[in-house]
C-alpha atoms as a PDB file:
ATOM      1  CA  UNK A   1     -43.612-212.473  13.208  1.00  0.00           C
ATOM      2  CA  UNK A   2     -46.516-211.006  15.097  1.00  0.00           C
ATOM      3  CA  UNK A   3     -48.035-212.903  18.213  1.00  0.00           C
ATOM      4  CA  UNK A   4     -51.362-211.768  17.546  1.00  0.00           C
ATOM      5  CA  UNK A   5     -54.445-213.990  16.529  1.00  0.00           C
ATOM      6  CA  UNK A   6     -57.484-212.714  15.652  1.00  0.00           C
ATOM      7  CA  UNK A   7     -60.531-214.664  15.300  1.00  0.00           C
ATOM      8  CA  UNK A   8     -63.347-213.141  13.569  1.00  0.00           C
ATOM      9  CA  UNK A   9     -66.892-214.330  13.563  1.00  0.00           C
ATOM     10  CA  UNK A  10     -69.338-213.870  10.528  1.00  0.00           C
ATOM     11  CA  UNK A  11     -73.116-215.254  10.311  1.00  0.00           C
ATOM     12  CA  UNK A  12     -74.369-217.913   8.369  1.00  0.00           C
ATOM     13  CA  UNK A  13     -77.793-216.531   8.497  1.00  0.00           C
ATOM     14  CA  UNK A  14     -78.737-215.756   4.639  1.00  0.00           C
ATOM     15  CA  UNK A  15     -82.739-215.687   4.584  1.00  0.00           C
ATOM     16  CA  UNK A  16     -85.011-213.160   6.508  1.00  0.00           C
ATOM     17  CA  UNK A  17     -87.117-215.536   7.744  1.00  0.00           C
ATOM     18  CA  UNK A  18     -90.507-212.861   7.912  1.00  0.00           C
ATOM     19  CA  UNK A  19     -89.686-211.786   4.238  1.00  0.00           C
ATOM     20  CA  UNK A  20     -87.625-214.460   2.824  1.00  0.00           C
ATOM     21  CA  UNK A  21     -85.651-211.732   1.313  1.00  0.00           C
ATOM     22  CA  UNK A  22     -81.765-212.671   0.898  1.00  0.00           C
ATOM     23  CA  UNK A  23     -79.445-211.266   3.642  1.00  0.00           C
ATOM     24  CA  UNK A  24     -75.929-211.823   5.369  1.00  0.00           C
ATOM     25  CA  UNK A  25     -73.101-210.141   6.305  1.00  0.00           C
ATOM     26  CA  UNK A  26     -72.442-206.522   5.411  1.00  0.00           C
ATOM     27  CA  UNK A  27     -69.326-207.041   3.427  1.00  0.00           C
ATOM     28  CA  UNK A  28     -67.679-203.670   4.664  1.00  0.00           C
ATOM     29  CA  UNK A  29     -67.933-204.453   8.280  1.00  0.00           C
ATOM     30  CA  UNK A  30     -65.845-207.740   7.609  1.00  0.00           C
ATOM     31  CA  UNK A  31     -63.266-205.907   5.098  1.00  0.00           C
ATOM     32  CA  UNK A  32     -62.630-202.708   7.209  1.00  0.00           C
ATOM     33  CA  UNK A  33     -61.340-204.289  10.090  1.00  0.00           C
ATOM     34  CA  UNK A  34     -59.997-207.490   8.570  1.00  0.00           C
ATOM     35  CA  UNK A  35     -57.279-205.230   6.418  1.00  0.00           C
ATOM     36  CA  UNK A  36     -56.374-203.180   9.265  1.00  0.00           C
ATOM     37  CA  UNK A  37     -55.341-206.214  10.743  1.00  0.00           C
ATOM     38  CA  UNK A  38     -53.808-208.080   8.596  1.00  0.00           C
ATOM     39  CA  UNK A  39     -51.912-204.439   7.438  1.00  0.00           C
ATOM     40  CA  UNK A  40     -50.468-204.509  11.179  1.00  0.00           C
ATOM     41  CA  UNK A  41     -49.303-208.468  11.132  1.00  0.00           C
ATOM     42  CA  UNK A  42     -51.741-209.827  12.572  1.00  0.00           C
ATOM     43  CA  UNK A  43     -53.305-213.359  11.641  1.00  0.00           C
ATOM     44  CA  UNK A  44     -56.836-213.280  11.016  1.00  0.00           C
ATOM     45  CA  UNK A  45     -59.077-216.338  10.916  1.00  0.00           C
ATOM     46  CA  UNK A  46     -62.961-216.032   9.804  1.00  0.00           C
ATOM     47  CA  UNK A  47     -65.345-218.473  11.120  1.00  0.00           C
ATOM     48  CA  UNK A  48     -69.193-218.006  10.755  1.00  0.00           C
ATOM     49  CA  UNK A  49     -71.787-219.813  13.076  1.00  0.00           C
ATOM     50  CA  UNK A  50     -72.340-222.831  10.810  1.00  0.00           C
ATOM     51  CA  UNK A  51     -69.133-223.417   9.020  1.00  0.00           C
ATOM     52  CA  UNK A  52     -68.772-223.124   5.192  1.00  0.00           C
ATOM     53  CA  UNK A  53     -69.689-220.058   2.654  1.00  0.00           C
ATOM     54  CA  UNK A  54     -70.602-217.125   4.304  1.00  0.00           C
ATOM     55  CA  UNK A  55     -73.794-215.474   3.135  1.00  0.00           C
ATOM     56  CA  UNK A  56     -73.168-211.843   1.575  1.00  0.00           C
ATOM     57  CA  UNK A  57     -76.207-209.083   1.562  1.00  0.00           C
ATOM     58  CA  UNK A  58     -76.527-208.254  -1.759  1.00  0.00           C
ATOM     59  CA  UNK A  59     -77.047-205.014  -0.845  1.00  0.00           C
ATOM     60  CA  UNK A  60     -73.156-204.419   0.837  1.00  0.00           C
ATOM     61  CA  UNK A  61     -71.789-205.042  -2.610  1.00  0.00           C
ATOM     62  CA  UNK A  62     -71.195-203.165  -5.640  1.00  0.00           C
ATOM     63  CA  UNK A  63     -69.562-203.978  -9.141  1.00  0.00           C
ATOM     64  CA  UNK A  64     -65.368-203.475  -8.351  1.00  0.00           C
ATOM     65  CA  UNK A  65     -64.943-199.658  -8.464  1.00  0.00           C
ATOM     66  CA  UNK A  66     -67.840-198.586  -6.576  1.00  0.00           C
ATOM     67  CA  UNK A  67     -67.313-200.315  -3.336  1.00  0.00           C
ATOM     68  CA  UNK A  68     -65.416-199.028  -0.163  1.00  0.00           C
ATOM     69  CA  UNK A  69     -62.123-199.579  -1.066  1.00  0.00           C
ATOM     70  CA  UNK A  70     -61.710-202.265   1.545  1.00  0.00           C
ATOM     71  CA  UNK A  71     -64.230-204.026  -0.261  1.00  0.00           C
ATOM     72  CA  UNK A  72     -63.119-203.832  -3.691  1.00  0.00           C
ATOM     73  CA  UNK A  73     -59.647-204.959  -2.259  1.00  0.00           C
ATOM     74  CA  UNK A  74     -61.141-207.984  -0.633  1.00  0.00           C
ATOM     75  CA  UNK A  75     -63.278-209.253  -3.681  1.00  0.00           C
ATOM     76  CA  UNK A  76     -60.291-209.212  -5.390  1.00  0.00           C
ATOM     77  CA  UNK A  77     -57.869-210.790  -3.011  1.00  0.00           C
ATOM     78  CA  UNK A  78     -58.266-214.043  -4.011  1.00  0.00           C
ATOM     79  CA  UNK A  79     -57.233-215.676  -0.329  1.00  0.00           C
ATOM     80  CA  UNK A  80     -59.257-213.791   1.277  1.00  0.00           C
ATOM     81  CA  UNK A  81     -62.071-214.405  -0.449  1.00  0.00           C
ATOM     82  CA  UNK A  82     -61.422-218.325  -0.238  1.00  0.00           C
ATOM     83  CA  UNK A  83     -61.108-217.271   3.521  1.00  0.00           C
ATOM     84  CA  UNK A  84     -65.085-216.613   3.381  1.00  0.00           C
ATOM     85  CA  UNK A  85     -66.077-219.464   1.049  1.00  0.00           C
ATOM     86  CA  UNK A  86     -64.738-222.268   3.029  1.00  0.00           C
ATOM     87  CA  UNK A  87     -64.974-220.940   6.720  1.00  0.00           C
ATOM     88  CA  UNK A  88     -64.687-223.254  10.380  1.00  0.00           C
ATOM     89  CA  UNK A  89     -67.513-223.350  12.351  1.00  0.00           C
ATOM     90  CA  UNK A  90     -68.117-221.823  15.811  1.00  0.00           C
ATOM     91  CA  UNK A  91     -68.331-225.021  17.772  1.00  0.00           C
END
């Protein structure tokens, strides 16, 4: 069993407030690093600012099969994307 923790910390921000256009995380720069983690052992916890869903640009995801493959292997890893829906906040 690996030692290692890793906390990592996503936004909750989902609105640009000038435009009101939809915006979040960029799903990639979640997915890259949280597989090379987990690949190595490590345990990885998400947490975003407010707690709860974390908001996804729109624009950082693709239909499966047209993603980074990171990505596509995140939106279909069912924990992890329960990891995202349903994160701690940052107290």
């Amino acid at each position: 069993m690996n030692p290692l923790q890793i906390l990592i910390i996503a936004t909750s921000h989902a609105v640009i407030s000038s435009t009101g256009e939809p915006t979040g995380l960029w799903i990639e720069e979640l997915t890259t690093p949280y597989y090379a983690f987990t690949d190595a052992g490590v345990e990885v916890t998400i947490a975003s600012i407010d707690g709860g869903a974390v908001p996804i640009d729109p624009r950082s995801q693709k239909p499966i099969g047209e993603n980074a493959a990171s990505v596509d292997r995140f939106l279909q890893d069912k924990s992890a994307a329960m990891a995202i829906e349903n994160t701690p906040a940052v107290e």
